[in-house]
Protein backbone atom coordinates (compact mmCIF):
# COMPACT_ATOMS: atom_id res chain seq x y z
CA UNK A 1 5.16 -19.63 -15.63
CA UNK A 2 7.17 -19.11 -12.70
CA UNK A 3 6.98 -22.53 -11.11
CA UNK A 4 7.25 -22.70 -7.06
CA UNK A 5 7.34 -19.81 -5.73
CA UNK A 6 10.01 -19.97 -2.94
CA UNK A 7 12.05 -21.39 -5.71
CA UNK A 8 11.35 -18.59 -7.56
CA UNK A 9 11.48 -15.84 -4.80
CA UNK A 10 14.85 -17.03 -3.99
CA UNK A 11 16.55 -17.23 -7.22
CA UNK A 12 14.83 -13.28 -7.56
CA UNK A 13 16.75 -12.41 -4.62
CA UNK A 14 20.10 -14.57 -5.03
CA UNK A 15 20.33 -13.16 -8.85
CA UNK A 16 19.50 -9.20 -7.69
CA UNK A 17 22.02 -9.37 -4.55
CA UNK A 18 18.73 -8.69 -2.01
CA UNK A 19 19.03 -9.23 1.18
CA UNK A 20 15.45 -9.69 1.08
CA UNK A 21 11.92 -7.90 -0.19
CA UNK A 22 10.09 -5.08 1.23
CA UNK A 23 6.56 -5.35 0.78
CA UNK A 24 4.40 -1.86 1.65
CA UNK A 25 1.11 -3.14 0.75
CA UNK A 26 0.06 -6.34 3.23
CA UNK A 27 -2.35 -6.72 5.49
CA UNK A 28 -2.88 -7.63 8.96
CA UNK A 29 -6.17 -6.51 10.70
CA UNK A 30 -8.06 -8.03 14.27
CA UNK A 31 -9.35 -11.83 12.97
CA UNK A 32 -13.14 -10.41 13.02
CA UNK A 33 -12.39 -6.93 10.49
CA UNK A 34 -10.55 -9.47 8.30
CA UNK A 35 -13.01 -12.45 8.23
CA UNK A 36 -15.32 -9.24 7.49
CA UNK A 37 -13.16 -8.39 4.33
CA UNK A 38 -12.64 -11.83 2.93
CA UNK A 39 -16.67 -11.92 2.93
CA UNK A 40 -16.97 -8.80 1.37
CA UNK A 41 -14.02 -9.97 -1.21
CA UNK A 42 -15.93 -13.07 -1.38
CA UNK A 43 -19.23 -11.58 -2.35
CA UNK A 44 -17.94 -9.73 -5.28
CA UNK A 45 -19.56 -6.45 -3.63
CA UNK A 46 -19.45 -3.43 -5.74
CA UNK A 47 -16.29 -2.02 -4.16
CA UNK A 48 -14.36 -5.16 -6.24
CA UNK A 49 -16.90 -5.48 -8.73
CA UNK A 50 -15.86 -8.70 -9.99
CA UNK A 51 -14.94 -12.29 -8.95
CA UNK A 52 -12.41 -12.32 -6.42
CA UNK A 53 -10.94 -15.19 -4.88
CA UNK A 54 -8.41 -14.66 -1.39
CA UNK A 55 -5.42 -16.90 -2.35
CA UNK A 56 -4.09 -16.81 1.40
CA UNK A 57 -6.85 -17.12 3.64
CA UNK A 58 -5.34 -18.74 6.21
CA UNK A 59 -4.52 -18.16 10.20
CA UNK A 60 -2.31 -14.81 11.09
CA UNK A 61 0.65 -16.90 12.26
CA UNK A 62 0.52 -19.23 8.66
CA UNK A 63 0.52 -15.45 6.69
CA UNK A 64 3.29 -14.31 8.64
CA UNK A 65 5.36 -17.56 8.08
CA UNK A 66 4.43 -17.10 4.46
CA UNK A 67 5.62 -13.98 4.02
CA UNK A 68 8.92 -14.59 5.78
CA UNK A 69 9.18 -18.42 3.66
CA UNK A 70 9.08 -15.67 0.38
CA UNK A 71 12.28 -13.91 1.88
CA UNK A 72 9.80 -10.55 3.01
CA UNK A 73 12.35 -8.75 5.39
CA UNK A 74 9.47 -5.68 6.44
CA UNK A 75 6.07 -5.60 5.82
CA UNK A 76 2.88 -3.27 6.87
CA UNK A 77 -0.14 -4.24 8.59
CA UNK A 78 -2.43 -1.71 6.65
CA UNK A 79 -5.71 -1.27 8.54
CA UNK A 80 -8.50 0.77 7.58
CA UNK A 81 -12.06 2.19 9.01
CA UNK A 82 -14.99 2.29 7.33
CA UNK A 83 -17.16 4.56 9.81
CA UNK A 84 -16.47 6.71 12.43
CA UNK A 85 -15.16 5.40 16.36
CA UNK A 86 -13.37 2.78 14.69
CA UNK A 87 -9.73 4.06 14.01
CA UNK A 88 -8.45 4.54 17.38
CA UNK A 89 -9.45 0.84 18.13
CA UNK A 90 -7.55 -0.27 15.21
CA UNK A 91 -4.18 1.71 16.18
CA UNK A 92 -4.23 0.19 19.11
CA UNK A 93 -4.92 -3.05 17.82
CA UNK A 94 -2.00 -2.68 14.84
CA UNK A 95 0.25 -1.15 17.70
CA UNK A 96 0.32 -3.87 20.05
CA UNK A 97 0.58 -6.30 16.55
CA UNK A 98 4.29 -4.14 15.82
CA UNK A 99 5.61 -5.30 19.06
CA UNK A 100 4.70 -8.61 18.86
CA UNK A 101 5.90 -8.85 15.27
CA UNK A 102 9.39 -6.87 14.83
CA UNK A 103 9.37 -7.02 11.26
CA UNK A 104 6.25 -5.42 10.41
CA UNK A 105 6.40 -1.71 9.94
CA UNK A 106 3.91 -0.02 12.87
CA UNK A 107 0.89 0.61 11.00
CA UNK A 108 -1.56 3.25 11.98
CA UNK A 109 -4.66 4.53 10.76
CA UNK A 110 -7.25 7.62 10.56
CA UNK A 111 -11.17 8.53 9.91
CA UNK A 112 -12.46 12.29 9.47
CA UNK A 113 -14.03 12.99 12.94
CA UNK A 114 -14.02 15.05 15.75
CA UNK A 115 -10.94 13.52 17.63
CA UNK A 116 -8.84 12.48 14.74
CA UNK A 117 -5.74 14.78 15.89
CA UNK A 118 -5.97 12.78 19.40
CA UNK A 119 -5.69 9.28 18.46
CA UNK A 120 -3.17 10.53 15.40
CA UNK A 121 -0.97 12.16 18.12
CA UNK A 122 -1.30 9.12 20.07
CA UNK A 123 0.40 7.14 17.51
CA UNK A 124 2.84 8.86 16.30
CA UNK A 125 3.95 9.17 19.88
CA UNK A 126 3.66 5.57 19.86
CA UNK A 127 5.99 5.28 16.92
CA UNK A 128 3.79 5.12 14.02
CA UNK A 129 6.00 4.40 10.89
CA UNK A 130 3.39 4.61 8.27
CA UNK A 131 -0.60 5.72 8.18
CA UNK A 132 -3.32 4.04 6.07
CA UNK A 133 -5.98 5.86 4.69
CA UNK A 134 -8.80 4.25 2.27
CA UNK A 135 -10.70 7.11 0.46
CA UNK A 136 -12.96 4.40 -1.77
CA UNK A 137 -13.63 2.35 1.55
CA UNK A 138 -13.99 5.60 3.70
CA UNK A 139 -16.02 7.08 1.58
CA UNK A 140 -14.98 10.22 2.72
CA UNK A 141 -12.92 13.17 1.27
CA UNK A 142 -8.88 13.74 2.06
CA UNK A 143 -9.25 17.38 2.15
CA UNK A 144 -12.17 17.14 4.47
CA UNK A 145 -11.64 20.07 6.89
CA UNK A 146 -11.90 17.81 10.22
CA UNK A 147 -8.50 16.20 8.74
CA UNK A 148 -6.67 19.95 8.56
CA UNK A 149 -5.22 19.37 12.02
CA UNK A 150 -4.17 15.47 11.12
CA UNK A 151 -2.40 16.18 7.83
CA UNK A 152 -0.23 19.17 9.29
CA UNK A 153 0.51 17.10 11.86
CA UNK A 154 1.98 14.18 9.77
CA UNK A 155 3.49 16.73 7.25
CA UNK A 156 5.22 18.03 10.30
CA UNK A 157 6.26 14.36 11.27
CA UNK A 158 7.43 13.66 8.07
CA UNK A 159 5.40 10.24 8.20
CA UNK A 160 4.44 8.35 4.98
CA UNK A 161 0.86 8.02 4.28
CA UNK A 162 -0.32 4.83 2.00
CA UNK A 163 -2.91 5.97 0.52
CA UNK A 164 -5.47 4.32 -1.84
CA UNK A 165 -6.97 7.57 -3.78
CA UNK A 166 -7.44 6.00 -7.79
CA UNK A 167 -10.48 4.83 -9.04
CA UNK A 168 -10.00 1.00 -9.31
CA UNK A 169 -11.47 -1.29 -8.94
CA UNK A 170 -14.45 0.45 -8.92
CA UNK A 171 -14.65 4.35 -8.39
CA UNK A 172 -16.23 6.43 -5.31
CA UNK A 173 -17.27 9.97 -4.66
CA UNK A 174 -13.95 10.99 -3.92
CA UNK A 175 -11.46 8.89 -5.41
CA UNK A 176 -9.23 10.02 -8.59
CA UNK A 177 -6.58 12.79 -8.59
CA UNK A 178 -8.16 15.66 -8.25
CA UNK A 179 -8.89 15.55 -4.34
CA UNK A 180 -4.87 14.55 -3.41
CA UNK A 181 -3.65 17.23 -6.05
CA UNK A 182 -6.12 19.67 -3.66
CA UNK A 183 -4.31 18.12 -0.50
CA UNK A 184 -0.67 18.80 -1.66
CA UNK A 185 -1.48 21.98 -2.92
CA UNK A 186 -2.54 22.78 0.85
CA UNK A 187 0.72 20.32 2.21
CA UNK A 188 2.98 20.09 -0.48
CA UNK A 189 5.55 18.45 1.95
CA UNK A 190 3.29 15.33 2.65
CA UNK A 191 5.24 12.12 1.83
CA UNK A 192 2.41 10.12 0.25
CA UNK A 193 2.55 6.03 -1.06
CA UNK A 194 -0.13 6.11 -3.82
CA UNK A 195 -1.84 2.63 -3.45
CA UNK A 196 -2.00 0.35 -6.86
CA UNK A 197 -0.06 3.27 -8.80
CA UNK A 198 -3.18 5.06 -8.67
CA UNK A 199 -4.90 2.81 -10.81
CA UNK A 200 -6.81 3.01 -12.89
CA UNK A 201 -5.50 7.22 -13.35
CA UNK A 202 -1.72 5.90 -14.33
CA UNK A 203 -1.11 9.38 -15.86
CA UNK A 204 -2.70 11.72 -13.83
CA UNK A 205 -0.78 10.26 -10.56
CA UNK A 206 2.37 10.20 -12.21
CA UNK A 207 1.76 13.77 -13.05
CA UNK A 208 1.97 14.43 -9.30
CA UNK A 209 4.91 12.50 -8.74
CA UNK A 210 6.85 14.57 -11.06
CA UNK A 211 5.46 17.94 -9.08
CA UNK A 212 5.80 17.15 -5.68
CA UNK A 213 8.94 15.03 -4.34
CA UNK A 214 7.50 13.30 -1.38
CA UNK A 215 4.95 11.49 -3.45
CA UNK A 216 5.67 7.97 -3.64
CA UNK A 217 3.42 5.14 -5.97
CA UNK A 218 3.33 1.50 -5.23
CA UNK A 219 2.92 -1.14 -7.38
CA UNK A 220 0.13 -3.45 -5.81
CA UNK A 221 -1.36 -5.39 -8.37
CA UNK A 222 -0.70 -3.32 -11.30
CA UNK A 223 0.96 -5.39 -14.39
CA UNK A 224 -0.63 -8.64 -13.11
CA UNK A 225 -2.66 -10.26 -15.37
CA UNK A 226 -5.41 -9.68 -13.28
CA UNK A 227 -5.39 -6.26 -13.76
CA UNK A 228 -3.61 -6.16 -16.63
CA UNK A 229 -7.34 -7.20 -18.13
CA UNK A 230 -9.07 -4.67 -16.72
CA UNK A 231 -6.96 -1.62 -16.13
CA UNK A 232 -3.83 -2.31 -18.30
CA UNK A 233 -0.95 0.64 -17.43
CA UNK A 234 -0.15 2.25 -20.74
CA UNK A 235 3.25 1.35 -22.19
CA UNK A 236 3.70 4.84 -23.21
CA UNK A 237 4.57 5.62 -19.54
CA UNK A 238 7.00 2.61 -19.02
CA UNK A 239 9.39 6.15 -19.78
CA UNK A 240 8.56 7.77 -16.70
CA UNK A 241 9.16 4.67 -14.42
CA UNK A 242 12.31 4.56 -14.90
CA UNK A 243 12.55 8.40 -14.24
CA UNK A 244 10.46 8.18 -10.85
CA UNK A 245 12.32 4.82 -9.89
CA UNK A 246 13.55 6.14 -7.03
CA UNK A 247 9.90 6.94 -5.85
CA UNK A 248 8.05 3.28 -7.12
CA UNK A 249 7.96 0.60 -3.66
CA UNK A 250 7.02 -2.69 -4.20
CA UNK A 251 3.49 -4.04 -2.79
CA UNK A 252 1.49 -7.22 -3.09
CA UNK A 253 -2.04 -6.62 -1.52
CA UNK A 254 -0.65 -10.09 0.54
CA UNK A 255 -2.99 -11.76 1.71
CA UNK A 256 -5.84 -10.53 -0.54
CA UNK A 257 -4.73 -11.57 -3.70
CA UNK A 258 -6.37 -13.71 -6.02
CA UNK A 259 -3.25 -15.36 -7.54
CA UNK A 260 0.53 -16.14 -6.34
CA UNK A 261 2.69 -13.73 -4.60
CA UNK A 262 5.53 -14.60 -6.76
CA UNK A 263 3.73 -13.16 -9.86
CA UNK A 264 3.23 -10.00 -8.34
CA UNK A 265 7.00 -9.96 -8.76
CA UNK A 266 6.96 -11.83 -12.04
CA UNK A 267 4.86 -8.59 -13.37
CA UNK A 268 7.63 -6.39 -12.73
CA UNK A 269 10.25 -8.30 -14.00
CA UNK A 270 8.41 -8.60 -17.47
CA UNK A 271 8.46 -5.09 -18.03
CA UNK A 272 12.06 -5.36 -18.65
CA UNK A 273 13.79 -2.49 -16.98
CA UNK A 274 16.54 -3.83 -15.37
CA UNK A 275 17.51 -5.27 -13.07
CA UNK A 276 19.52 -1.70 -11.21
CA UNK A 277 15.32 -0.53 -11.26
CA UNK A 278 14.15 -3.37 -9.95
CA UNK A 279 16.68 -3.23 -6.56
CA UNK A 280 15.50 0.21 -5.82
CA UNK A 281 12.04 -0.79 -6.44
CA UNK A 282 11.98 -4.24 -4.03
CA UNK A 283 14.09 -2.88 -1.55
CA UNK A 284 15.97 0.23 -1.72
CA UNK A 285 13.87 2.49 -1.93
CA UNK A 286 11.84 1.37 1.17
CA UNK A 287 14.74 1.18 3.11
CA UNK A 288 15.27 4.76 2.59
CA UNK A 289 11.68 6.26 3.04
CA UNK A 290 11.09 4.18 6.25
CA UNK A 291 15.12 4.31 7.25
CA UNK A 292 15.06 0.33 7.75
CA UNK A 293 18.44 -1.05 8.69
């Protein structure tokens, strides 16, 4: 039990040294694409496959005082489409968000289709920090040839990409490693986030962490006890994050959680592996990939 948790955010932070936590996985979308989410969250659909209840559905300016109250220095807003003619809309939508909300990392997003290099270029010229991609939600796959232009582009840019490729909670057509080992074969210098460690392929993403250095994991959800009943990550590996923990960034799924922040921290401090890993995983290492000062 971890009690309140600002209490227990703040002792976290006091005992580590932190100037605060850097959380890669939140997200902040136009009120009508999240109401749109919670419902789909809240009907169990076969994307989440199980009950799911959204522990902070409340108004954009309560999350963002939340966040904050937990001692969250830089966040994302992570947007996604699920059909074509939607990204642009939501770049511009997460784009005006960043300047209204200085300590959110500017968010941007992309959807295979005939204009994707425009609307890419756009934000990156716009001062896109990080890119969102959703291959379960998308449906679609990352290698898809109308994306050629986009991913050179943003290998060129030397942009992260978050992107949610494993096959929790429930697998699509194109999810699992095989597709994103296909993609850095073609752009090995691609500085992907792997979403949820790649759950539930632990191993396999891991795997391409150790061959390529600009892919990152992140740690939304995974050790909860939430997932920990579903998907458990395999304590033979517990090895080879303290070997990658350089490359392993701290996310919470915030606001679409179905328990308290402050366990999605407790998870990480259970595995026991020190307190040095869990600086670099809370904060350092974000403030290196996305040169935060």
């Amino acid at each position: 039990m971890i009690g309140d948790d600002n209490t227990y955010l703040t002792n976290f932070r006091s005992r580590l040294e932190l100037p605060g936590i850097i959380d890669v996985h939140t997200h902040f979308m136009p009120e009508q694409v999240m109401a749109k989410v919670w419902a789909y969250f809240d009907s169990a659909g076969p994307l989440v496959g199980r009950e799911w209840p959204i522990a902070y559905r409340d108004d954009e300016q309560v999350r963002l005082k939340t966040l904050r109250d937990f001692g969250v220095r830089a966040f994302t807003s992570l947007v996604y489409p699920h059909k074509p003619d939607m990204a642009a809309w939501l770049n511009e939508w997460s784009a005006d968000f960043a300047e209204r909300t200085p300590d959110c990392l500017h968010t941007a997003t992309f959807y295979p289709e005939h204009y994707a290099d425009s609307y890419v270029e756009a934000a990156i010229e716009r001062g896109a920090r990080v890119f969102k991609v959703h291959v379960q939600v998308g449906d679609f796959h990352p290698g898809d040839p109308l994306l050629n232009p986009v991913w050179g582009m943003i290998e060129d840019a030397g942009i992260p990409v978050l992107i949610h490729c494993g096959s929790g909670p429930a697998p699509g057509e194109y999810t699992g490693p095989e597709p994103i080992a296909g993609l850095l074969q073609r752009y090995p210098r691609l500085r992907l986030i792997i979403a949820h460690m790649g759950t539930p392929e632990y191993s396999e993403f891991l795997d391409l962490a150790e061959e390529y250095p600009g892919v990152h994991l992140d740690t939304t959800m995974v050790w909860t006890d939430f997932t920990e009943a579903s998907a458990p990550f395999p304590t033979a590996e517990h090895g080879r994050l303290r070997a990658l923990s350089e490359r392993i960034l701290f996310g919470s799924d915030f606001p679409n959680i179905p328990y308290s922040y402050g366990h999605s921290i407790f998870a990480l401090e259970r595995l026991e592996l020190g307190d040095s890993w869990l600086r670099q995983v809370c904060y350092r290492n974000a403030v290196r990939l996305f040169d935060i000062t």
